[in-house]
C-alpha atoms as a PDB file:
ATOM      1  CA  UNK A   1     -19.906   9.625 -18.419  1.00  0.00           C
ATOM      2  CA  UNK A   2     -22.523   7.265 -20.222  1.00  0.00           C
ATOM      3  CA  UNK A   3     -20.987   3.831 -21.389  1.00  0.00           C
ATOM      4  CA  UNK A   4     -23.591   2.044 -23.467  1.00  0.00           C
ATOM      5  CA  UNK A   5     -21.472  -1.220 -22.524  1.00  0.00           C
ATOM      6  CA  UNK A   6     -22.857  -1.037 -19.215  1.00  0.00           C
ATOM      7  CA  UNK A   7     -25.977   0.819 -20.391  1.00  0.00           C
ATOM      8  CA  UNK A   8     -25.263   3.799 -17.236  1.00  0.00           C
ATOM      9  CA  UNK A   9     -22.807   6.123 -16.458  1.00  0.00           C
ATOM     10  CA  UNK A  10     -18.995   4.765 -15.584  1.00  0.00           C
ATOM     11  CA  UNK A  11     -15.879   6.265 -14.303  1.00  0.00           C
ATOM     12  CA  UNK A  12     -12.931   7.012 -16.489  1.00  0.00           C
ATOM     13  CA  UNK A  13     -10.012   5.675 -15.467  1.00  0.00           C
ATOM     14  CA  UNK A  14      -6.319   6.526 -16.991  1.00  0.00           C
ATOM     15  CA  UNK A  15      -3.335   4.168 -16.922  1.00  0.00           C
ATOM     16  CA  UNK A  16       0.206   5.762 -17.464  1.00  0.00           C
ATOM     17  CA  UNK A  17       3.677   5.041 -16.345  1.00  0.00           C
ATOM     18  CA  UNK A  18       4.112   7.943 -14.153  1.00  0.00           C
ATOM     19  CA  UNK A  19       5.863   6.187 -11.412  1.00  0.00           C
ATOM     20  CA  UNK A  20       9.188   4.505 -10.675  1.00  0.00           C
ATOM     21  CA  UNK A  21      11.685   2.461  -8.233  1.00  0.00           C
ATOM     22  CA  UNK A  22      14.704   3.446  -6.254  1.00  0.00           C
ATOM     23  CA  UNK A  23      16.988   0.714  -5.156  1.00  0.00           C
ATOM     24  CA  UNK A  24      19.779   1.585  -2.790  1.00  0.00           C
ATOM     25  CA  UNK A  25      22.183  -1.231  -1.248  1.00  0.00           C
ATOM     26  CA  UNK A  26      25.469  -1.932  -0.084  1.00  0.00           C
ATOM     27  CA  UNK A  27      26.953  -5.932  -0.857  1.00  0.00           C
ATOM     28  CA  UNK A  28      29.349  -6.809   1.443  1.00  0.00           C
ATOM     29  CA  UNK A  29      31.106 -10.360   1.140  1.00  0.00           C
ATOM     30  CA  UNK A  30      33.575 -12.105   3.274  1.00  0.00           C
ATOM     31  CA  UNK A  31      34.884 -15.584   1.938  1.00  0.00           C
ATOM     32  CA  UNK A  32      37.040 -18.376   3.018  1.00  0.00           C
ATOM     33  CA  UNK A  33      38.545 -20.633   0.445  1.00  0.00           C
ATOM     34  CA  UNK A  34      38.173 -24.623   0.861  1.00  0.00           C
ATOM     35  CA  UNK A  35      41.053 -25.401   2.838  1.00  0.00           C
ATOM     36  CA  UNK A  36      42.119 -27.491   6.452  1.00  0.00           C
ATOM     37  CA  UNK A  37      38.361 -29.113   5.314  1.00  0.00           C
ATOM     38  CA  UNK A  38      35.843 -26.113   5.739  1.00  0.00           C
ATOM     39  CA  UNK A  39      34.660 -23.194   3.893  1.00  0.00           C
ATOM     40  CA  UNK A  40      32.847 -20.269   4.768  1.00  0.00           C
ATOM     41  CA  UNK A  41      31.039 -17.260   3.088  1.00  0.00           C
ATOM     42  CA  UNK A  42      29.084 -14.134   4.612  1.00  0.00           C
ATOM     43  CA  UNK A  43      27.250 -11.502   3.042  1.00  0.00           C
ATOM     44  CA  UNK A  44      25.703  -8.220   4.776  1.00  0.00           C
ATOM     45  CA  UNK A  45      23.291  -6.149   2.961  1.00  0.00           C
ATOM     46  CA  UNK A  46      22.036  -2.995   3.951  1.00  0.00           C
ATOM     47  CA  UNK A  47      19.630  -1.575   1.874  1.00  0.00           C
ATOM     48  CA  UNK A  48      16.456   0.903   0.462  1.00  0.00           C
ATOM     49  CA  UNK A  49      13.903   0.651  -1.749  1.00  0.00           C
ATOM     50  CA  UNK A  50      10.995   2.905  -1.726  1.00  0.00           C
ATOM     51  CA  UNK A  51       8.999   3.480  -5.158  1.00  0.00           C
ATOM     52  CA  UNK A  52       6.090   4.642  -6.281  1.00  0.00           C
ATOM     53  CA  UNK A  53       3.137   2.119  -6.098  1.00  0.00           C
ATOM     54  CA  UNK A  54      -0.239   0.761  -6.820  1.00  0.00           C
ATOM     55  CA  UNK A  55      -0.105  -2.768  -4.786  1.00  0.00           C
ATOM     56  CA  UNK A  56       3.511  -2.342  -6.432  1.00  0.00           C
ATOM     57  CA  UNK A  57       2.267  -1.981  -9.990  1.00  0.00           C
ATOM     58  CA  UNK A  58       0.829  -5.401  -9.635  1.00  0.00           C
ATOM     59  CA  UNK A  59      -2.270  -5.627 -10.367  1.00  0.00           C
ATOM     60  CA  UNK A  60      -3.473  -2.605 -10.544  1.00  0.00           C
ATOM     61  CA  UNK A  61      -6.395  -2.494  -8.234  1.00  0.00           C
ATOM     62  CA  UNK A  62      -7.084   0.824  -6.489  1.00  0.00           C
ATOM     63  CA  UNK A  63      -5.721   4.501  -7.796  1.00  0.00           C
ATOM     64  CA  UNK A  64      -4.165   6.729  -6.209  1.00  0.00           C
ATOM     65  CA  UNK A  65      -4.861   8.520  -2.877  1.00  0.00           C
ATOM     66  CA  UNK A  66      -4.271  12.057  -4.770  1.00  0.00           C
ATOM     67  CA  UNK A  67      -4.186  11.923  -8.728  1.00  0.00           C
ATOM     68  CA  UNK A  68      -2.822  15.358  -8.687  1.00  0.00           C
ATOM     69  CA  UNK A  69      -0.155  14.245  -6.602  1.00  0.00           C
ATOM     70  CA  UNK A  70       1.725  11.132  -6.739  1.00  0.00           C
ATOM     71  CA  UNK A  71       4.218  11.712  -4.328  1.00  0.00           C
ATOM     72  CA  UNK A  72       1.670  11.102  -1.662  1.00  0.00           C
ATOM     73  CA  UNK A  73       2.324   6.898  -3.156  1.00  0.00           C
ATOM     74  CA  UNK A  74       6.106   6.920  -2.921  1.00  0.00           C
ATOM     75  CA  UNK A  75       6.794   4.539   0.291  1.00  0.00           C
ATOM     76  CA  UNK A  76       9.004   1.405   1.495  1.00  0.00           C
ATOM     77  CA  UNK A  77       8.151  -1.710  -0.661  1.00  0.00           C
ATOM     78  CA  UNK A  78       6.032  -4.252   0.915  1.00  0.00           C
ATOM     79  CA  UNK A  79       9.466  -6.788   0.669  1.00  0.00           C
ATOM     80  CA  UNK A  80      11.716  -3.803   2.045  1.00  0.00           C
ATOM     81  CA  UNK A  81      14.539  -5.225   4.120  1.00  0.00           C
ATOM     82  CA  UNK A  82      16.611  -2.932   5.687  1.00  0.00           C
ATOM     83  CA  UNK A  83      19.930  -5.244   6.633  1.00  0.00           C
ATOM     84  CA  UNK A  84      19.942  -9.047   5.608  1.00  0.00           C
ATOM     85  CA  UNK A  85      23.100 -11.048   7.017  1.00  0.00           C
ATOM     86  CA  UNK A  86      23.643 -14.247   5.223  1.00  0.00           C
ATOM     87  CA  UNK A  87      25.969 -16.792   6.723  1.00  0.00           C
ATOM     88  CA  UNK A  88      27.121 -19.995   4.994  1.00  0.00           C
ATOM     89  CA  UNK A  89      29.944 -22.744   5.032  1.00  0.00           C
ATOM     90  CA  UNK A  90      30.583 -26.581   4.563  1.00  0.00           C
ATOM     91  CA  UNK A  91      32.441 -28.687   6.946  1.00  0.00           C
ATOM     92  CA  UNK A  92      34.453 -31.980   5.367  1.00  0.00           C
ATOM     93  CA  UNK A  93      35.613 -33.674   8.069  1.00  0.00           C
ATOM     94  CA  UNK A  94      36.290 -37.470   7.987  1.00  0.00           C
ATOM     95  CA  UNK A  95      34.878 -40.882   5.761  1.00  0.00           C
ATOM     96  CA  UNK A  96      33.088 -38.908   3.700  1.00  0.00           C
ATOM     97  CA  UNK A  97      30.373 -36.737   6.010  1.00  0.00           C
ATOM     98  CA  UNK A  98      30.290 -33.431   4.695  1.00  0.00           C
ATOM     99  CA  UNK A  99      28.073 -30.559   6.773  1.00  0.00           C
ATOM    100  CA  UNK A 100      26.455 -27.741   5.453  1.00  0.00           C
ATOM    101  CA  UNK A 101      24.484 -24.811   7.635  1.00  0.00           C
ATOM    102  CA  UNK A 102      22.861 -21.984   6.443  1.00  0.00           C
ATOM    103  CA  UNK A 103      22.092 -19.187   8.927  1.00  0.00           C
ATOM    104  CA  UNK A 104      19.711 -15.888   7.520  1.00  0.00           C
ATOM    105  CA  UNK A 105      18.865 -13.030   9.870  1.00  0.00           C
ATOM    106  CA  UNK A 106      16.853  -9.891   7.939  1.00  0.00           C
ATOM    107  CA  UNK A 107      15.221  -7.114   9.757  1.00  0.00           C
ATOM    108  CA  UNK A 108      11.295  -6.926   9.397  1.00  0.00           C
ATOM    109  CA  UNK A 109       9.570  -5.620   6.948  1.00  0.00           C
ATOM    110  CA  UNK A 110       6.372  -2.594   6.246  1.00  0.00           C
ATOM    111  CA  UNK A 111       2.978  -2.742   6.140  1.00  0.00           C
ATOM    112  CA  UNK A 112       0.064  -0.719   5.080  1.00  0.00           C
ATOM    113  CA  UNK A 113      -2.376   0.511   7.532  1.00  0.00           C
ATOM    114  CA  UNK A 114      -5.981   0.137   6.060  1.00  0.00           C
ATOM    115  CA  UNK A 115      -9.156   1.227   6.991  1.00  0.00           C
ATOM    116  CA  UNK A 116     -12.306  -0.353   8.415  1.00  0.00           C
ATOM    117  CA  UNK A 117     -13.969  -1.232   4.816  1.00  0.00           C
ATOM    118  CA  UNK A 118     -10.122  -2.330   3.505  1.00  0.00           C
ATOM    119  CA  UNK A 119     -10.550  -0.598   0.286  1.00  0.00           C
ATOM    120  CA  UNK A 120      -7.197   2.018   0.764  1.00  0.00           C
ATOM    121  CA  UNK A 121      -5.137   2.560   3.844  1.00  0.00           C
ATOM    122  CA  UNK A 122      -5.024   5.909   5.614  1.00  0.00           C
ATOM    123  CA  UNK A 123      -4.550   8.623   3.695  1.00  0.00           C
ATOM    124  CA  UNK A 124      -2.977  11.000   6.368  1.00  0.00           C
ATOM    125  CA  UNK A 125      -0.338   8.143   6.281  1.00  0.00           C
ATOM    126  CA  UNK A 126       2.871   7.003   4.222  1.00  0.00           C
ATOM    127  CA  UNK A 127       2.382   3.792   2.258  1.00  0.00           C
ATOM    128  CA  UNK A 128       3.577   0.985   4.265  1.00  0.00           C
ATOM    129  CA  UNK A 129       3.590   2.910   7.725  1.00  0.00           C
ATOM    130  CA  UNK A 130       3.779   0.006   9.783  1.00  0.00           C
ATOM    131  CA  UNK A 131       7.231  -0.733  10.698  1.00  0.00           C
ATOM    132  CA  UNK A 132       8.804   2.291   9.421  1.00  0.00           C
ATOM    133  CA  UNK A 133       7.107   5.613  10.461  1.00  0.00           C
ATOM    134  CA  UNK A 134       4.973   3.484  13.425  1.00  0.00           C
ATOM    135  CA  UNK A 135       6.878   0.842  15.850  1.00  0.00           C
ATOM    136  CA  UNK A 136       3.549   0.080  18.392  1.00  0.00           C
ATOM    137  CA  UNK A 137       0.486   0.029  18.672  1.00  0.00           C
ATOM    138  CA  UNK A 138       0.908   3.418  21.022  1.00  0.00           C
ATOM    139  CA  UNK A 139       2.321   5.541  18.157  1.00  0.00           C
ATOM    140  CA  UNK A 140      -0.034   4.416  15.927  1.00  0.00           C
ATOM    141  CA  UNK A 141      -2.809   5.639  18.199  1.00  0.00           C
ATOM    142  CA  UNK A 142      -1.512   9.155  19.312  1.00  0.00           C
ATOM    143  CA  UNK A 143      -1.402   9.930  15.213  1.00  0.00           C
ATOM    144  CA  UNK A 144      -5.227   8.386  14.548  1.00  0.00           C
ATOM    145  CA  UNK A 145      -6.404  10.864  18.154  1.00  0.00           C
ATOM    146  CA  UNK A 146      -4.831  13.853  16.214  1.00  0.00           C
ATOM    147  CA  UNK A 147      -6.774  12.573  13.122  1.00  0.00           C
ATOM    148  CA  UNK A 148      -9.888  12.419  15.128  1.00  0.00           C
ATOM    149  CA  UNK A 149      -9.663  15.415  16.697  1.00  0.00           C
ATOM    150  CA  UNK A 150      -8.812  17.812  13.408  1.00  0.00           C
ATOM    151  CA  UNK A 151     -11.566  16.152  11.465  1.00  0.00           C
ATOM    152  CA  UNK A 152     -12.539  12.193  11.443  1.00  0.00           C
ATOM    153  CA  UNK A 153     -11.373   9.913   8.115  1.00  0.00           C
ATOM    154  CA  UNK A 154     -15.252   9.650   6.022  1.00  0.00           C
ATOM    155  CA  UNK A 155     -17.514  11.178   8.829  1.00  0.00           C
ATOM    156  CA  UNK A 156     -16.452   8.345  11.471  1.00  0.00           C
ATOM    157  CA  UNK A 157     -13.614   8.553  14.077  1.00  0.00           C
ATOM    158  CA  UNK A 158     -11.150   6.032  13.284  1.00  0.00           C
ATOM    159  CA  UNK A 159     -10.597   3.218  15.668  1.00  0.00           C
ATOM    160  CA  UNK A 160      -7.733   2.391  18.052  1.00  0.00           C
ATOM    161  CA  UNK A 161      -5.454  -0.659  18.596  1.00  0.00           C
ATOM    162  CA  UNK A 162      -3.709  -2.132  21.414  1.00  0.00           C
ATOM    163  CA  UNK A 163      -1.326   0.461  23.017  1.00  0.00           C
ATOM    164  CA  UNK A 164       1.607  -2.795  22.788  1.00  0.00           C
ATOM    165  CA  UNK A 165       0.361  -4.077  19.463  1.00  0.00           C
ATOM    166  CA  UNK A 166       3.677  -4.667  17.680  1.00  0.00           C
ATOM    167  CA  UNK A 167       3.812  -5.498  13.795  1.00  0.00           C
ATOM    168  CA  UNK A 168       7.675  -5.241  13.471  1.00  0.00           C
ATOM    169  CA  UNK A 169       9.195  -9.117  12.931  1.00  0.00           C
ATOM    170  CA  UNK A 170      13.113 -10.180  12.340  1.00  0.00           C
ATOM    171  CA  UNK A 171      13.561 -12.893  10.214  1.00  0.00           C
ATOM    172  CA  UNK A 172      15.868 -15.715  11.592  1.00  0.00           C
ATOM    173  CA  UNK A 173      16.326 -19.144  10.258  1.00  0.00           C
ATOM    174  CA  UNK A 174      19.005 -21.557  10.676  1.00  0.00           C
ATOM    175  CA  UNK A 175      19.263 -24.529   7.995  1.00  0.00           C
ATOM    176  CA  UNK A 176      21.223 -27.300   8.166  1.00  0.00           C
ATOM    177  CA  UNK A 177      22.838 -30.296   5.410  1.00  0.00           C
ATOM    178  CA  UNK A 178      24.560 -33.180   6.733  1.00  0.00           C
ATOM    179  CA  UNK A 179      25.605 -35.538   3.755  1.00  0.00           C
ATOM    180  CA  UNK A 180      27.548 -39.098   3.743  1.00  0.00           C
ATOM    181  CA  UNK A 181      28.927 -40.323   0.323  1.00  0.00           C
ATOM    182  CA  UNK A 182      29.848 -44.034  -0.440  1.00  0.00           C
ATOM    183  CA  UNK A 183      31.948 -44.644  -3.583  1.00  0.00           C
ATOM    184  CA  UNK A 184      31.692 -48.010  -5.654  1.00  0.00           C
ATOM    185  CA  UNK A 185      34.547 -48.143  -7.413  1.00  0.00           C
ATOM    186  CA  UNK A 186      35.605 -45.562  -9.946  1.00  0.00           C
ATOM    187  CA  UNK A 187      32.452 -44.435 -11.257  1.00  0.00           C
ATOM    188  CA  UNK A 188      29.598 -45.128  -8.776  1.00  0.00           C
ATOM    189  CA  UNK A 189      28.783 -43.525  -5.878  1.00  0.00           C
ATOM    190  CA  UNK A 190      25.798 -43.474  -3.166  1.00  0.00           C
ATOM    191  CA  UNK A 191      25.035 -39.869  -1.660  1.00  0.00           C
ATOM    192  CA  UNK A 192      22.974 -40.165   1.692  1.00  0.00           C
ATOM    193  CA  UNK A 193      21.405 -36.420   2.108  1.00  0.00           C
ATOM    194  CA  UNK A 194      19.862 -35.258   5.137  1.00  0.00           C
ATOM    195  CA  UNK A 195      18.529 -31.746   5.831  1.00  0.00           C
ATOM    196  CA  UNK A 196      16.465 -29.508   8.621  1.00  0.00           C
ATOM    197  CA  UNK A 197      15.231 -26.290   7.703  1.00  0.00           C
ATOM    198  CA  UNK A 198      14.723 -23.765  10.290  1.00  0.00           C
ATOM    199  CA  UNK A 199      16.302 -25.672  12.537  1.00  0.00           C
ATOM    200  CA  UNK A 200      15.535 -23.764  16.010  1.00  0.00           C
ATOM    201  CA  UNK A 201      12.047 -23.744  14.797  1.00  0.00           C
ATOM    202  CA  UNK A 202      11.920 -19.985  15.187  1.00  0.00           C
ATOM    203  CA  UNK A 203       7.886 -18.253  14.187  1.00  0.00           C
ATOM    204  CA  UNK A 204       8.811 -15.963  11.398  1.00  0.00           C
ATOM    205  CA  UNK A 205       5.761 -13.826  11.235  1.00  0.00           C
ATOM    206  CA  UNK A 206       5.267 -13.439   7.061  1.00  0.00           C
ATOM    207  CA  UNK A 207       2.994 -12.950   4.446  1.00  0.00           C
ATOM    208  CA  UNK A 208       3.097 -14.139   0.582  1.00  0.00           C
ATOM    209  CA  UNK A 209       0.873 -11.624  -0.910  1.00  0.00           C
ATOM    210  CA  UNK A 210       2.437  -8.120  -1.951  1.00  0.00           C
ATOM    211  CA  UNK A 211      -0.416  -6.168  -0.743  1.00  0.00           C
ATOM    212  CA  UNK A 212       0.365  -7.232   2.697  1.00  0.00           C
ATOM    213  CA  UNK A 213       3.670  -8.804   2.806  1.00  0.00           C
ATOM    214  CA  UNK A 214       4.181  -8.559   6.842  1.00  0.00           C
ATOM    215  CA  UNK A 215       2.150 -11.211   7.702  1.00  0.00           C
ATOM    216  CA  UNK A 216       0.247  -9.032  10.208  1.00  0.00           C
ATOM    217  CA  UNK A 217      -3.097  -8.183  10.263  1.00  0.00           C
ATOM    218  CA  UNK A 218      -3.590  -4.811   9.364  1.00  0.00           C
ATOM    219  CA  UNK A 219      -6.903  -3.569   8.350  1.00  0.00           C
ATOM    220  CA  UNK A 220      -8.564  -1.763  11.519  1.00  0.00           C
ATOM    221  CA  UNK A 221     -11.230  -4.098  12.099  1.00  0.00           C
ATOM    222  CA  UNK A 222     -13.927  -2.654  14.322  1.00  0.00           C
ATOM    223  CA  UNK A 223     -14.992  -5.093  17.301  1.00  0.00           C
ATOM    224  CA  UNK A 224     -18.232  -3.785  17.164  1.00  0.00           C
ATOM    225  CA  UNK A 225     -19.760  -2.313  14.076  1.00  0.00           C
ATOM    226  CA  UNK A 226     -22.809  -0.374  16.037  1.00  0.00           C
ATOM    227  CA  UNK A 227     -22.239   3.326  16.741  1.00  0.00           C
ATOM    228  CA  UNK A 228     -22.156   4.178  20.146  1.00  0.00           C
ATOM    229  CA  UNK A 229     -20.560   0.985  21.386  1.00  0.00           C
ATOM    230  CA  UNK A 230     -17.661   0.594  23.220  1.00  0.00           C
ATOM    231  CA  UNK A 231     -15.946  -1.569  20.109  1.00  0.00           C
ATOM    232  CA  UNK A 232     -16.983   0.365  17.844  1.00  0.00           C
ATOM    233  CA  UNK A 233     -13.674   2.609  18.654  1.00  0.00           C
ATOM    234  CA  UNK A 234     -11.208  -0.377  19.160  1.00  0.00           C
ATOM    235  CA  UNK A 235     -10.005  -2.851  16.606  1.00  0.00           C
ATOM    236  CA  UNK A 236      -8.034  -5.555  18.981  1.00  0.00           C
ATOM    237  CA  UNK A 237      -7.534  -7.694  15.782  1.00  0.00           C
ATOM    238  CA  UNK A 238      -4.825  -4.852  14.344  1.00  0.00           C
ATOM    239  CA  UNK A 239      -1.524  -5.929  14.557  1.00  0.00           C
ATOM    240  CA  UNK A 240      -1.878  -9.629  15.190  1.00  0.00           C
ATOM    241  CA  UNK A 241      -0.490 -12.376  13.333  1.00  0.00           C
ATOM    242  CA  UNK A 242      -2.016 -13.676  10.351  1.00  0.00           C
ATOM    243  CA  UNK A 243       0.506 -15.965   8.640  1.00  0.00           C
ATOM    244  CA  UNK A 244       3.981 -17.246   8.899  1.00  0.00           C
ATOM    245  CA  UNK A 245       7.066 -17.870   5.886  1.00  0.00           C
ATOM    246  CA  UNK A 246       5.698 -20.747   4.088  1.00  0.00           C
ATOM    247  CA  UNK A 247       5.053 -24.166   5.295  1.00  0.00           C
ATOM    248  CA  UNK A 248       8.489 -26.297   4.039  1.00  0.00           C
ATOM    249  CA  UNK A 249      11.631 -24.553   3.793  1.00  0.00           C
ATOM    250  CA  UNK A 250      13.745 -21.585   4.973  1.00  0.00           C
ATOM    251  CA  UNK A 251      12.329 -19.567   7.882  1.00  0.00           C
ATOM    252  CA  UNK A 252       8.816 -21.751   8.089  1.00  0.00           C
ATOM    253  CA  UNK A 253       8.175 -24.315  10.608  1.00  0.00           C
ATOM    254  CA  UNK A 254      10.890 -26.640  11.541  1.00  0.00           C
ATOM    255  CA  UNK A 255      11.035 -29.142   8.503  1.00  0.00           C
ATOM    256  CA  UNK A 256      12.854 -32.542   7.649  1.00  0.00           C
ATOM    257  CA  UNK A 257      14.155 -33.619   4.320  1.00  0.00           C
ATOM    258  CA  UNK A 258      15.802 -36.902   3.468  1.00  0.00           C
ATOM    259  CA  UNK A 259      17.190 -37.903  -0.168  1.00  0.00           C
ATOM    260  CA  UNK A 260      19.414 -40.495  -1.752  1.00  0.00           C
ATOM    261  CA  UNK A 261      21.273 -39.998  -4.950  1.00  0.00           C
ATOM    262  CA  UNK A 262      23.205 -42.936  -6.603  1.00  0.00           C
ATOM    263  CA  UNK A 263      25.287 -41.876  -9.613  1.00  0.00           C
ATOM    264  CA  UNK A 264      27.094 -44.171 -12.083  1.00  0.00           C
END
């Protein structure tokens, strides 16, 4: 239709709430009381949550796949973590040290699989395929061959990955707190803290944007954007890591933290 704003025709679009959010999860909890000079608590948590989503409602940048049919958008959230085990305790031994780890293990999470120009992902696919309907690069291929061979995405085969491309990552971190207090008399006290995060320096492959929280790359890239050329049919970049859980603090790169607190 004409928009004299722009002075040309413009699309219409229409925004309604026509979507929603399932969450499904079991808490479990185990916990140890502070006694003998330790205490210890564990939580599992299995869990689902697949909704209905436009970049997960936020921000709305692209519409749907299928107006006329919105079930084509329900998929895993970009965040979705099947089982997350949590284990924690503190340790109070002798002259005041006191010891604190932190140990987190969660399963990996989805990702989209885009096209070449990274405007949508495949539309033959589930949102957030990676990791939940496709494991490796191999699976991923034998779907995009049936693709090519019924009818190729926009005129243009699609291309193919590495057969062992991988974009499935567990999270594992193990934090530890080591503390030392010195008491002044009744009222004032020195607290020496020291504390490693990630301690076994474990890569935990992870993004921090919700349109691509897996931390893989996973638009398929061409490797050569002529027709006709070998690349043109492989994208070797698919499925390769891109970015890893923050840079200071659970689950990034091994970190150090040292603090003093003196209270009176």
């Amino acid at each position: 239709m004409y928009n004299p704003v722009v002075g040309g025709p413009d699309t219409v679009k229409n925004l309604e709430s026509s979507v929603n959010t399932h969450y499904d999860t079991l808490f479990l909890t185990v916990d140890k009381r502070f006694a003998n000079h330790y205490q210890m608590h564990a939580a599992y948590t299995p869990s689902k949550s697949p909704n209905y989503a436009n970049d997960d409602q936020i921000p709305f940048g692209n519409g749907p796949i299928d107006p006329l049919d919105l079930h084509r958008e329900y998929g895993p959230t970009p965040n979705d973590q099947r089982n997350r085990f949590v284990i924690s305790g503190t340790a109070d031994p002798k002259w005041g040290f006191q010891t604190s780890p932190l140990w987190t293990l969660a399963s990996s999470v989805p990702m989209d699989i885009m096209l070449p120009d990274n405007n949508t992902r495949i539309p033959q696919f589930q949102r957030n395929a990676g990791c939940r309907v496709f494991h490796k690069g191999a699976q991923r291929n034998a779907a995009i061959a049936q693709i090519n061979a019924i009818g190729v995405e926009g005129g243009t085969p699609l291309p193919l990955v590495d057969p062992n491309a991988t974009f499935c990552n567990m999270f594992n971190s193990f934090d530890l707190r080591l503390t030392n207090q010195f008491n002044f008399g009744e009222r004032s006290s020195l607290l020496l803290i020291g504390e490693v995060f990630n301690l076994l320096n474990t890569t935990n492959i992870l993004g921090v944007s919700n349109t691509n929280y897996s931390g893989y790359a996973n638009v398929l890239v061409r490797d050569r954007n002529t027709p006709g050329t070998p690349g043109y049919l492989h994208s070797s970049s698919f499925g390769s890591p891109v970015t890893t859980a923050g840079v200071f603090g659970s689950g990034g790169p091994r970190a150090f933290q040292l603090a003093v607190r003196f209270s009176f």
